[in-house]
N, C-alpha and C. Protein backbone atom coordinates (compact mmCIF):
# COMPACT_ATOMS: atom_id res chain seq x y z
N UNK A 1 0.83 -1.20 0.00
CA UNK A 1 0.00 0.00 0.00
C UNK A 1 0.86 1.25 0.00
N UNK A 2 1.93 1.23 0.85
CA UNK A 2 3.03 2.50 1.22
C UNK A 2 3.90 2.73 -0.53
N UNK A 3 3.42 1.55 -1.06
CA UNK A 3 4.49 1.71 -2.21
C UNK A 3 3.53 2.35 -3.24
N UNK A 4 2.19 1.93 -3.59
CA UNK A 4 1.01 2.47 -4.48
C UNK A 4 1.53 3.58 -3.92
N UNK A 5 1.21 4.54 -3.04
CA UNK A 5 0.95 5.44 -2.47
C UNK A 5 1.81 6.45 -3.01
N UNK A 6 3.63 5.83 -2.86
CA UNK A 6 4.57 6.53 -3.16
C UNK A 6 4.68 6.71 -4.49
N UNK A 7 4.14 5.65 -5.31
CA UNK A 7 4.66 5.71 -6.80
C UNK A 7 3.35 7.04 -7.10
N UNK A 8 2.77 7.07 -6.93
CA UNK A 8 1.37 8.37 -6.91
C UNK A 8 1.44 9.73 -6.92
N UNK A 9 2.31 9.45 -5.73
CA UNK A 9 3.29 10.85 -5.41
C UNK A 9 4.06 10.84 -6.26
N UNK A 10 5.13 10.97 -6.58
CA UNK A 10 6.42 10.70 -7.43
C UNK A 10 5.37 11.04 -8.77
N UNK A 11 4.52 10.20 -9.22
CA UNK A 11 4.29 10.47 -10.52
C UNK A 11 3.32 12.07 -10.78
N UNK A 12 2.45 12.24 -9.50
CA UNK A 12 2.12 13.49 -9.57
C UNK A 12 2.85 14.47 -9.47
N UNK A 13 4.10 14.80 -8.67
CA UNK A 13 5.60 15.63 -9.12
C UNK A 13 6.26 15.70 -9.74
N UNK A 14 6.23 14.47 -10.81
CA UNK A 14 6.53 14.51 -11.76
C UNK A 14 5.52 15.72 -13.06
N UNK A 15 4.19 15.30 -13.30
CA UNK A 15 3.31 16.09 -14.09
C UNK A 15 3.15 17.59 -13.53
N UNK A 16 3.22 17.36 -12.34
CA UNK A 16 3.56 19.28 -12.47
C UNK A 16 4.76 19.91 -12.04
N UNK A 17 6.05 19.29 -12.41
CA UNK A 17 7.30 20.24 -12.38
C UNK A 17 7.32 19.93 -14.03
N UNK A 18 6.48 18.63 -15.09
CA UNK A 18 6.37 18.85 -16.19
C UNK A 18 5.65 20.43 -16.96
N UNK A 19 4.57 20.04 -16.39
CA UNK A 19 3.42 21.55 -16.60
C UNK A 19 4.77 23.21 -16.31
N UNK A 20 5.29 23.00 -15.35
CA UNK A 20 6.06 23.83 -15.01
C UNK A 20 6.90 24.60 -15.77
N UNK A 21 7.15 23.55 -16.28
CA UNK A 21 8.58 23.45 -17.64
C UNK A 21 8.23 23.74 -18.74
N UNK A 22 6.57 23.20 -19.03
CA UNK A 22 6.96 23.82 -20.08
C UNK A 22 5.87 24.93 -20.59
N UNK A 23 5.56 25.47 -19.62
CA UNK A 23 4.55 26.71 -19.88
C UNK A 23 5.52 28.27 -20.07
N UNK A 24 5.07 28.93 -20.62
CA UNK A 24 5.95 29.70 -21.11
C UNK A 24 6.29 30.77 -20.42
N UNK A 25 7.25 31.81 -19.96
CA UNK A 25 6.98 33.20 -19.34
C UNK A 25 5.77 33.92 -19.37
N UNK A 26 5.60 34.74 -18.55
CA UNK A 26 5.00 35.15 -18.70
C UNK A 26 5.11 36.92 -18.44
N UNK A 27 5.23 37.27 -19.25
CA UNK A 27 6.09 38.70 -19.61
C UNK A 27 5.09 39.56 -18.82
N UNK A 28 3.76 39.66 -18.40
CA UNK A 28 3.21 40.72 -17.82
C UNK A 28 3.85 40.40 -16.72
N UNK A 29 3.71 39.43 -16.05
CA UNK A 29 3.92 38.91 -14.57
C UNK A 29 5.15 39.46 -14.23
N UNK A 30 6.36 39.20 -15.37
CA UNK A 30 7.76 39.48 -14.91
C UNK A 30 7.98 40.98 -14.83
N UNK A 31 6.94 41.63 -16.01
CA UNK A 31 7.20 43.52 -15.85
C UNK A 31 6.57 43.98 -14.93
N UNK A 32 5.75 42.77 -14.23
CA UNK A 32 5.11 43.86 -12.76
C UNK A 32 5.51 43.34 -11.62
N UNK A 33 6.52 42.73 -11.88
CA UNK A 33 6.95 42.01 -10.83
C UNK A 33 8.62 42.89 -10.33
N UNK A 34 9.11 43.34 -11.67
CA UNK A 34 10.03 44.15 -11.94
C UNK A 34 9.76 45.52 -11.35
N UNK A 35 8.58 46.04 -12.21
CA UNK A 35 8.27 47.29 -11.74
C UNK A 35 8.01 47.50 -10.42
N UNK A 36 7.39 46.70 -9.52
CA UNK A 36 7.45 46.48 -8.35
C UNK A 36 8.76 46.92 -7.26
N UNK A 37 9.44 45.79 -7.87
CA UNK A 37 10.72 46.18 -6.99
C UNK A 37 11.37 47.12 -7.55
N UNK A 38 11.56 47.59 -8.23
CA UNK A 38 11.86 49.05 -8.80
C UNK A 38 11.50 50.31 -8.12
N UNK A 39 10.20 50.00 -7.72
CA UNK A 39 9.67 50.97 -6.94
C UNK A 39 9.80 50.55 -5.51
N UNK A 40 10.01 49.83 -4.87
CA UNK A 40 10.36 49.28 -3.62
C UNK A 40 11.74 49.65 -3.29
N UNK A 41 12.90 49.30 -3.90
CA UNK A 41 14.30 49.76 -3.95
C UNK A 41 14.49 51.01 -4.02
N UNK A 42 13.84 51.40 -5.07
CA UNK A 42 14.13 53.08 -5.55
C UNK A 42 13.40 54.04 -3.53
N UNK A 43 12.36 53.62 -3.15
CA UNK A 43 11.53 53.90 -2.06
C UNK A 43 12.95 53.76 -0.38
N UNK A 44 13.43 52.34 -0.75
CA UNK A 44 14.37 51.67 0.20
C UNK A 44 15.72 52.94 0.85
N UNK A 45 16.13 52.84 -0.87
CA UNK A 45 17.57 53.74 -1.21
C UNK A 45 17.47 54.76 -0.94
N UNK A 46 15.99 55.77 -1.12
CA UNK A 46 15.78 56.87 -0.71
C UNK A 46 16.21 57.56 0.52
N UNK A 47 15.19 56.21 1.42
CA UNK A 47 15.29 56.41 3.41
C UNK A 47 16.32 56.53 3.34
N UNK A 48 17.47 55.21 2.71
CA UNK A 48 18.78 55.38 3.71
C UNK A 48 19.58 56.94 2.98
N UNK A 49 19.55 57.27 2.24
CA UNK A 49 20.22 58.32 1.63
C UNK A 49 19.64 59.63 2.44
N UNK A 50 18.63 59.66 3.18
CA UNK A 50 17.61 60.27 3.77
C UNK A 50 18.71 60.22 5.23
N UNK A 51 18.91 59.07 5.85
CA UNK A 51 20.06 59.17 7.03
C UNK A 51 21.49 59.21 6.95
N UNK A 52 21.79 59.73 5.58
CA UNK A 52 23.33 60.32 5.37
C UNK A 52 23.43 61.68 5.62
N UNK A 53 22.74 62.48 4.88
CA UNK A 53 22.80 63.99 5.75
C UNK A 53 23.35 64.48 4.23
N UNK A 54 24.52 65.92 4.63
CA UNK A 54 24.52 66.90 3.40
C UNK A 54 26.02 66.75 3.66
N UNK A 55 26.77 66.51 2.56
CA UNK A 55 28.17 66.50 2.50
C UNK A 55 28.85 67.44 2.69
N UNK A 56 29.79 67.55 3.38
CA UNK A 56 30.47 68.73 3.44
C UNK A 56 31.03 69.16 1.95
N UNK A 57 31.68 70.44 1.96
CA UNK A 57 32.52 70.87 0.78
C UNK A 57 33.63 70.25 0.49
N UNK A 58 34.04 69.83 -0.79
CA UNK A 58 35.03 69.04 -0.79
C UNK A 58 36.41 69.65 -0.86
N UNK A 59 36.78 71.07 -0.49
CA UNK A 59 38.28 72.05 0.31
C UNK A 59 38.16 71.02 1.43
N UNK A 60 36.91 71.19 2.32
CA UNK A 60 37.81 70.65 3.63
C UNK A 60 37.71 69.44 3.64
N UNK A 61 38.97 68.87 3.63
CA UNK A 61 39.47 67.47 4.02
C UNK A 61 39.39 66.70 5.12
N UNK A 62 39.11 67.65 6.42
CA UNK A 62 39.42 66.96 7.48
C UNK A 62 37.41 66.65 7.46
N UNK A 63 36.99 67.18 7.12
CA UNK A 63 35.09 67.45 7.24
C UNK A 63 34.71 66.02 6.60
N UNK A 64 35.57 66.07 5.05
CA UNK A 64 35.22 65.14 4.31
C UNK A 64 35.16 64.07 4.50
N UNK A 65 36.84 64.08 5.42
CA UNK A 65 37.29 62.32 5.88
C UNK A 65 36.31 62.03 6.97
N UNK A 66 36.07 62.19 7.81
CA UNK A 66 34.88 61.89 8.91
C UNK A 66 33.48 61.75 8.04
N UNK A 67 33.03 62.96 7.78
CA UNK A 67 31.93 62.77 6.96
C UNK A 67 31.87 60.82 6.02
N UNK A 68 32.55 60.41 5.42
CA UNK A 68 32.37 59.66 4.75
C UNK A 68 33.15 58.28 5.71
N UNK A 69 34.32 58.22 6.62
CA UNK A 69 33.77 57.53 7.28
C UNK A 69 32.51 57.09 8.42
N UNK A 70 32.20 58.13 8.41
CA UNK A 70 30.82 57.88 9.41
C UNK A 70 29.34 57.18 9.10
N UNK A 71 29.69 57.85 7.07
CA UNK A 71 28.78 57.17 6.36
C UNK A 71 28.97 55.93 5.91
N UNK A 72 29.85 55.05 5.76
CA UNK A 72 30.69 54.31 5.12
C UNK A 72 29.51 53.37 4.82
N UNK A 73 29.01 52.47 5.67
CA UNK A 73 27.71 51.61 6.01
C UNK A 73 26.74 51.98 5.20
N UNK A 74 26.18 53.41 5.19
CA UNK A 74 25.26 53.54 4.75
C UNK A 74 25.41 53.94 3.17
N UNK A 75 26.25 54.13 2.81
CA UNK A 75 27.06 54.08 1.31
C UNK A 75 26.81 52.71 1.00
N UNK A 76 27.60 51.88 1.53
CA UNK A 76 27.77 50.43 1.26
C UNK A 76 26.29 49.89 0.86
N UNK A 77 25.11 50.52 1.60
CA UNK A 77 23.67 49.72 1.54
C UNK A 77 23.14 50.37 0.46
N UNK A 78 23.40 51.72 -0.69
CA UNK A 78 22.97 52.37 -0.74
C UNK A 78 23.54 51.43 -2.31
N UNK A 79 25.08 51.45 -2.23
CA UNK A 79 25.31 50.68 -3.69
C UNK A 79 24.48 48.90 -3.75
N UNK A 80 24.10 49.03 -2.64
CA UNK A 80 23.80 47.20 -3.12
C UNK A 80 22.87 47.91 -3.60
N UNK A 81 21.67 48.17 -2.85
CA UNK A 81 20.50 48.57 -2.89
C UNK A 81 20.11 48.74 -5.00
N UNK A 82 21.53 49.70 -4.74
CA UNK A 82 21.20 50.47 -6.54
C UNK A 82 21.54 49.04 -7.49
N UNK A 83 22.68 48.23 -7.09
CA UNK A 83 23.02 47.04 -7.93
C UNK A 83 21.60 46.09 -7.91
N UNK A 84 20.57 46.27 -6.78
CA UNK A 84 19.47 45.18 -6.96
C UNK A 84 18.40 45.65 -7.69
N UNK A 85 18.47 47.07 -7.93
CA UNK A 85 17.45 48.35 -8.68
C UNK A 85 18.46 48.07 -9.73
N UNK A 86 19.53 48.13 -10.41
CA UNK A 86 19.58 47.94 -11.70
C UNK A 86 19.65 46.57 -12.02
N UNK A 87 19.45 45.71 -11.99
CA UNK A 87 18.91 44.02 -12.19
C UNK A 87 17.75 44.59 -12.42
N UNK A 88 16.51 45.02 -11.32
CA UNK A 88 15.40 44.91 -11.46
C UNK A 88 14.61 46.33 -13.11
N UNK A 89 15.74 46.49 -13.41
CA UNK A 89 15.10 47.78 -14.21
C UNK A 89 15.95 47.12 -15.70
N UNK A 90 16.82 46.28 -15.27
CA UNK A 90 17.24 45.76 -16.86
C UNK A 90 15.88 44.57 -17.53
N UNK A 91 15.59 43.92 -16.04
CA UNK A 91 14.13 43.34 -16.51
C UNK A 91 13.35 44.07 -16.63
N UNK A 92 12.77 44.96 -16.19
CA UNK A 92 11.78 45.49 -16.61
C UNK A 92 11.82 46.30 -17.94
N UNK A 93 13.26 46.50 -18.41
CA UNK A 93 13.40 47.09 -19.48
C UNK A 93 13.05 46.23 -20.55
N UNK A 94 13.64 44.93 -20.56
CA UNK A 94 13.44 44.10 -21.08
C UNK A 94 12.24 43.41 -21.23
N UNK A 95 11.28 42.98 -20.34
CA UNK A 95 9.85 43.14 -20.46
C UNK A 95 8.88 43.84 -20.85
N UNK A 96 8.87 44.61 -20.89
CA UNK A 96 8.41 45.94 -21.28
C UNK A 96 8.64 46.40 -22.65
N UNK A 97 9.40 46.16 -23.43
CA UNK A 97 10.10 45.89 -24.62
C UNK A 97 8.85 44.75 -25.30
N UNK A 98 9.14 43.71 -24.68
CA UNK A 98 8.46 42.41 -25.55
C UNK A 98 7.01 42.76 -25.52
N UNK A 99 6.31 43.59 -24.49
CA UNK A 99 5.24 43.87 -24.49
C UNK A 99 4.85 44.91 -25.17
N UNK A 100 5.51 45.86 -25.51
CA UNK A 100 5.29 46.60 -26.83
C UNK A 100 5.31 46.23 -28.01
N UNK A 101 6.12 45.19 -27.73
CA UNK A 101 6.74 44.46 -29.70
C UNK A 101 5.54 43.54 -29.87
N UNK A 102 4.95 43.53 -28.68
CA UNK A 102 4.13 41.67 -29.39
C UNK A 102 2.47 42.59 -29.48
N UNK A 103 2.79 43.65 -28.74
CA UNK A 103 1.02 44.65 -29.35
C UNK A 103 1.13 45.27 -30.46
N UNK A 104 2.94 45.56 -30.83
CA UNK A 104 3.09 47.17 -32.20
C UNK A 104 3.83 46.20 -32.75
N UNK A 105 4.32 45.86 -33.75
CA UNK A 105 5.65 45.03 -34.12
C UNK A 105 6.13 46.52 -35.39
N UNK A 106 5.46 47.39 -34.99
CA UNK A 106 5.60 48.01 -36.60
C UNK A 106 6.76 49.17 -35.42
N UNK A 107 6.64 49.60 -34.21
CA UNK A 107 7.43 50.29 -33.74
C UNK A 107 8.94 49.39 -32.47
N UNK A 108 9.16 48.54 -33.30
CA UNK A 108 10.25 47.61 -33.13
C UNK A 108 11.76 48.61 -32.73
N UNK A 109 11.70 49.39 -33.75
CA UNK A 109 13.26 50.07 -33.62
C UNK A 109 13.33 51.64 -32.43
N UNK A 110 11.72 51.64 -31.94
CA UNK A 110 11.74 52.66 -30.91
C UNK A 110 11.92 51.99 -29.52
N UNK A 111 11.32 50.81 -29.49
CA UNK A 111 11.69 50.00 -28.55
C UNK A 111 12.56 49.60 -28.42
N UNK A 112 13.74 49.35 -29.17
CA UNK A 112 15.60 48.38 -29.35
C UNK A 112 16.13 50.19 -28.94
N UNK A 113 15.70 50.77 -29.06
CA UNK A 113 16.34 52.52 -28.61
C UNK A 113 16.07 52.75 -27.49
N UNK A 114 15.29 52.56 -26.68
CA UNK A 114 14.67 52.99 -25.41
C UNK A 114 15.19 51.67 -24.99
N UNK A 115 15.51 50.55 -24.75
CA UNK A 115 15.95 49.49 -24.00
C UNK A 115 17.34 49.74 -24.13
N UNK A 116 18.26 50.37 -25.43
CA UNK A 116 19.62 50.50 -25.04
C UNK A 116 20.10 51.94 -24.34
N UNK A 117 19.49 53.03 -24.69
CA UNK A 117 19.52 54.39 -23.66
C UNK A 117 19.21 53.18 -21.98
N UNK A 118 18.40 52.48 -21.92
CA UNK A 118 18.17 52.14 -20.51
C UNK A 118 19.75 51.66 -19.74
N UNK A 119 19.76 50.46 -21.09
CA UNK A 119 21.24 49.71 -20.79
C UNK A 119 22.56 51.03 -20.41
N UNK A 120 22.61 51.79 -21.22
CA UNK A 120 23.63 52.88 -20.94
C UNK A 120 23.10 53.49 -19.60
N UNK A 121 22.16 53.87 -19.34
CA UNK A 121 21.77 53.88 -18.07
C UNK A 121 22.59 53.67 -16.72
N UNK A 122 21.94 51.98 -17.18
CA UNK A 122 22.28 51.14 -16.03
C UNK A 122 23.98 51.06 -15.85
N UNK A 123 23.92 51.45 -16.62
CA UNK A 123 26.10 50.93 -17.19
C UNK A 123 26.75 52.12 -16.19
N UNK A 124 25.81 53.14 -16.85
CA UNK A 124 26.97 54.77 -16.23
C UNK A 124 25.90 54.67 -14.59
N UNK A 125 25.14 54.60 -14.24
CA UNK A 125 25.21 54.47 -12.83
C UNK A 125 25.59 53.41 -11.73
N UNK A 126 25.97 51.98 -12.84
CA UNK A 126 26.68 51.27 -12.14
C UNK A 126 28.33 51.25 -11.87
N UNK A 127 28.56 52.35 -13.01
CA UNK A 127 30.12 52.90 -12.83
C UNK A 127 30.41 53.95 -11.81
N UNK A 128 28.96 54.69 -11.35
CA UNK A 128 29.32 56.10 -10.26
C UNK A 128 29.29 55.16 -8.94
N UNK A 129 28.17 54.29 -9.06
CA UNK A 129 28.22 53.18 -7.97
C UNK A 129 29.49 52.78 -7.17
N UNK A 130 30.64 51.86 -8.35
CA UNK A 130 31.50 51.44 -7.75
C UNK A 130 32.62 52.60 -7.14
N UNK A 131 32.27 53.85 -8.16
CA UNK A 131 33.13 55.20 -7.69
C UNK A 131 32.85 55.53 -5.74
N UNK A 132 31.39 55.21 -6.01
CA UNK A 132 31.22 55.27 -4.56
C UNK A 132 31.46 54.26 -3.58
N UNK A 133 31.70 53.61 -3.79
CA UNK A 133 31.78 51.83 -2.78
C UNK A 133 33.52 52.36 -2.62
N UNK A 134 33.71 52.76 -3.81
CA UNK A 134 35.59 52.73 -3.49
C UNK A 134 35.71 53.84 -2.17
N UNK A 135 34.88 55.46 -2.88
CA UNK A 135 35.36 55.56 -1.71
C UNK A 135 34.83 55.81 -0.35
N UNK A 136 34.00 54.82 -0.19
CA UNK A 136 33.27 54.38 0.91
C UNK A 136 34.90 53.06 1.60
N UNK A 137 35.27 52.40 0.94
CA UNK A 137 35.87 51.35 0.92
C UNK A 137 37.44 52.01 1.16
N UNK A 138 37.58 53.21 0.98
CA UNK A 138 39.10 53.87 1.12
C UNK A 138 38.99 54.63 2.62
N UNK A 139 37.30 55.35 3.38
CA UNK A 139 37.17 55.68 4.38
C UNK A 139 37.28 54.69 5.41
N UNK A 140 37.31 53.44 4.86
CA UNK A 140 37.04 52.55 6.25
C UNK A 140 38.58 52.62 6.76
N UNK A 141 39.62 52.77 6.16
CA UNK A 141 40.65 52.83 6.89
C UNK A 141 40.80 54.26 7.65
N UNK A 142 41.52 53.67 8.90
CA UNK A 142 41.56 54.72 10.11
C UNK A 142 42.05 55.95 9.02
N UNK A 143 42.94 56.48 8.73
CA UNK A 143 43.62 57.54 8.13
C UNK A 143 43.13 57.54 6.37
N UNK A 144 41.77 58.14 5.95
CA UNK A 144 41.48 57.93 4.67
C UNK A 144 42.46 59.16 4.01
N UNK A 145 42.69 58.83 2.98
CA UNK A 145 43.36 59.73 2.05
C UNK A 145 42.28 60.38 1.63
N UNK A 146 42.55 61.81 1.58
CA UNK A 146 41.78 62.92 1.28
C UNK A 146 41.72 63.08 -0.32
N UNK A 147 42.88 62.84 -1.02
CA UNK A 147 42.99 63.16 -2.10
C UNK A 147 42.30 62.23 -2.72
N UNK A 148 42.17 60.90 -2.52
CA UNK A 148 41.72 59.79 -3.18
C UNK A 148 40.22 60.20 -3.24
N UNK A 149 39.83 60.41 -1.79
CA UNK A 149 38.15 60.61 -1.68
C UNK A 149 37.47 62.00 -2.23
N UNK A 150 38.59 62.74 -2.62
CA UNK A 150 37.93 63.89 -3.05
C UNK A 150 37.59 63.43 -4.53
N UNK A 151 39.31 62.98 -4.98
CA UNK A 151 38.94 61.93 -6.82
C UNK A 151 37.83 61.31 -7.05
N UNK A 152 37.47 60.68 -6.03
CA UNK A 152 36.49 59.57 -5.95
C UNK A 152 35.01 60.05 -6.38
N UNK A 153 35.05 61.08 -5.50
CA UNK A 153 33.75 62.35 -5.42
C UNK A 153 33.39 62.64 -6.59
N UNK A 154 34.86 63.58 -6.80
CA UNK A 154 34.52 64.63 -7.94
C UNK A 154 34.45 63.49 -9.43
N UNK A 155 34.79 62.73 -9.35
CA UNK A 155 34.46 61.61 -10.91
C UNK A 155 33.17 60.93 -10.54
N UNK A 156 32.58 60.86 -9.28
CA UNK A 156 31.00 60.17 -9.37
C UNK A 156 30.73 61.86 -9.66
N UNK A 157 30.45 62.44 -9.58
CA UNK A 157 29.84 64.21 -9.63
C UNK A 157 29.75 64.43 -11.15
N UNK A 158 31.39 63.78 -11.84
CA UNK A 158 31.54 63.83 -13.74
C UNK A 158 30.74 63.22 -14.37
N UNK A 159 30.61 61.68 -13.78
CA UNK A 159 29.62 60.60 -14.06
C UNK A 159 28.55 61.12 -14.58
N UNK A 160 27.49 61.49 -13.53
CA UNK A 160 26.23 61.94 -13.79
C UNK A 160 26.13 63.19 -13.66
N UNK A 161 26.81 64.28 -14.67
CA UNK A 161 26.83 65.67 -15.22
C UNK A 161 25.64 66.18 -14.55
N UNK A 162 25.09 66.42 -15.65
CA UNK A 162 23.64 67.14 -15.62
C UNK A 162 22.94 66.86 -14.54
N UNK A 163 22.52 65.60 -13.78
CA UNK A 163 21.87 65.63 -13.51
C UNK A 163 22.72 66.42 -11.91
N UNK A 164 23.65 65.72 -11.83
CA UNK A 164 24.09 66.21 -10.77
C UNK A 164 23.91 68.07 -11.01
N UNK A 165 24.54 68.35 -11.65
CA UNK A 165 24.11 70.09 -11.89
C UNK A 165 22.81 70.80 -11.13
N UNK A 166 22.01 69.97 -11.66
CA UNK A 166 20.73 70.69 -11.22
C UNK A 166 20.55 70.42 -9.99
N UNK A 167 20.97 68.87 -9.21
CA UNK A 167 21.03 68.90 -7.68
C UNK A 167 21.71 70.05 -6.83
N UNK A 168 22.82 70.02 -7.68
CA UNK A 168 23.85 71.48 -6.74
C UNK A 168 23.45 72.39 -6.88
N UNK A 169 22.81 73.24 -7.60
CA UNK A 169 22.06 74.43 -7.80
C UNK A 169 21.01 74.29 -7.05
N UNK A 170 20.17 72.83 -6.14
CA UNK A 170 19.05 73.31 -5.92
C UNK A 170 19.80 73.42 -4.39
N UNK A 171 21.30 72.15 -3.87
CA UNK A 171 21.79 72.22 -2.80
C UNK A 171 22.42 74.12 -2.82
N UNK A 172 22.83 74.57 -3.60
CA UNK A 172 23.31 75.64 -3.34
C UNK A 172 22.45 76.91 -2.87
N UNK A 173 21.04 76.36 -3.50
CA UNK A 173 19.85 77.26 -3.20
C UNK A 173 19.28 76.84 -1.93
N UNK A 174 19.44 76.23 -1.12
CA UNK A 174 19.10 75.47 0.23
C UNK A 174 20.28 76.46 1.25
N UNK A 175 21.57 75.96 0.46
CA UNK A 175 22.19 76.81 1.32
C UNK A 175 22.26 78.45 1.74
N UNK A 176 21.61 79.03 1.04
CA UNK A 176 21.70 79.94 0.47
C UNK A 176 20.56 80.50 0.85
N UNK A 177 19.61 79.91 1.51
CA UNK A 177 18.37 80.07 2.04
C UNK A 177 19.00 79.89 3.57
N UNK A 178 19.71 79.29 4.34
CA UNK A 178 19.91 78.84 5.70
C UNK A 178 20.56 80.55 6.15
N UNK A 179 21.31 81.01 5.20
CA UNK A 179 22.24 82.40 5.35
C UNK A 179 21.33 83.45 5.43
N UNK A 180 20.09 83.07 5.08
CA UNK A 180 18.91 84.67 4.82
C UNK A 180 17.65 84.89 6.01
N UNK A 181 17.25 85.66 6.30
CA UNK A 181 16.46 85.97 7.17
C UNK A 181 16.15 84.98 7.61
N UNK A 182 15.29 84.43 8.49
CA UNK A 182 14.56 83.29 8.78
C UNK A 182 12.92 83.26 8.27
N UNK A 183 12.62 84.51 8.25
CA UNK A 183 11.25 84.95 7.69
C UNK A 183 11.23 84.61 5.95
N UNK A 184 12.15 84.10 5.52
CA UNK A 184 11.75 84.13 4.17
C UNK A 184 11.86 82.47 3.76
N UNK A 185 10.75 81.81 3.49
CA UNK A 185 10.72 80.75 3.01
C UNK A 185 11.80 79.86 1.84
N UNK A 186 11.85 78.68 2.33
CA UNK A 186 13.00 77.92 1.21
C UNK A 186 12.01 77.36 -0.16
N UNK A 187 10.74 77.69 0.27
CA UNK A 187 9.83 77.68 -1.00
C UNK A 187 10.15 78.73 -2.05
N UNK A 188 10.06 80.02 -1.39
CA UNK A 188 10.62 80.74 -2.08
C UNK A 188 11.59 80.95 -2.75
N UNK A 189 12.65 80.62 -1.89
CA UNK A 189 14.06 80.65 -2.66
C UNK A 189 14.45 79.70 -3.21
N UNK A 190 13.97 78.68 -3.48
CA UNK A 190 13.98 77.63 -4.39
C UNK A 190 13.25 77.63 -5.79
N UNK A 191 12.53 78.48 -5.76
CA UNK A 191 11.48 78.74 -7.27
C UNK A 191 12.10 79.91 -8.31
């Protein structure tokens, strides 16, 4: 009886790790499954970037070196974080793709354009990434070299040009608001 029983089993795990195998992706499932954590990570990375604070200027050295060992940890969580957000956004790029191609097939070459701008994307912020892990990874020693971490800085800062631009102009307009009356809003001086 124990043996009927077993061969039953066995053959029913068998027919559905068959069924399993060979049913096909399923491309909505994987782009919302993507998009999901995309938005979960992107939400994650935020907080912790949220408990790093505002960098000092990169003249002072002695500000800098503390500053970034103190952060070191939270750097470190901040590049995984982005390495598990760009996995999750090369799938979704990629999904998202097949789901345009298999509704339009006639706009094929706008979609192979928008999935490789993504890929370059993912490429140049996984290069400011490791800029940052390094020098997250150069503060952990007691005596960080200043010069290294300022390099380090100022080439994640080259990395992402523009966008960085418009952050410093809005950080410079923050600052720039802390120096002025107290009566005058950072709404204001930000618009």
């Amino acid at each position: 009886m124990q043996h009927i029983y077993r061969d039953r089993l066995v053959k029913n795990i068998r027919t559905k790790n068959d069924t399993l195998l060979r049913r096909k992706p399923d491309v909505r499932l994987f782009t919302g499954v993507a998009a999901t954590a995309v938005a979960l990570l992107t939400l994650a990375e935020f907080f912790v970037k949220l408990s790093v604070g505002t960098r000092p200027e990169l003249d002072n050295s002695s500000a800098l070196i503390e500053f970034i060992q103190r952060t070191t940890n939270q750097t470190l969580v901040v590049v995984l974080l982005d390495t598990l957000l760009m996995t999750a956004l090369i799938i979704f790029f990629a999904s998202f793709r097949q789901l345009i191609v298999r509704k339009r097939p006639a706009i094929t070459w706008i979609t192979d354009l928008a999935f490789g701008a993504g890929l370059v994307f993912v490429a140049v912020t996984l290069v400011g990434d490791s800029m940052d892990a390094g020098t997250a990874l150069d503060a952990m020693n007691t005596h960080g070299d200043a010069s290294v971490l300022r390099a380090l800085t100022e080439g994640h800062m080259l990395i992402f040009g523009p966008c960085y631009s418009h952050l410093r102009i809005y950080n410079l307009c923050n600052k720039s608001c802390a120096f002025m009356d107290s009566t005058v809003s950072v709404h204001r001086c930000s618009s």
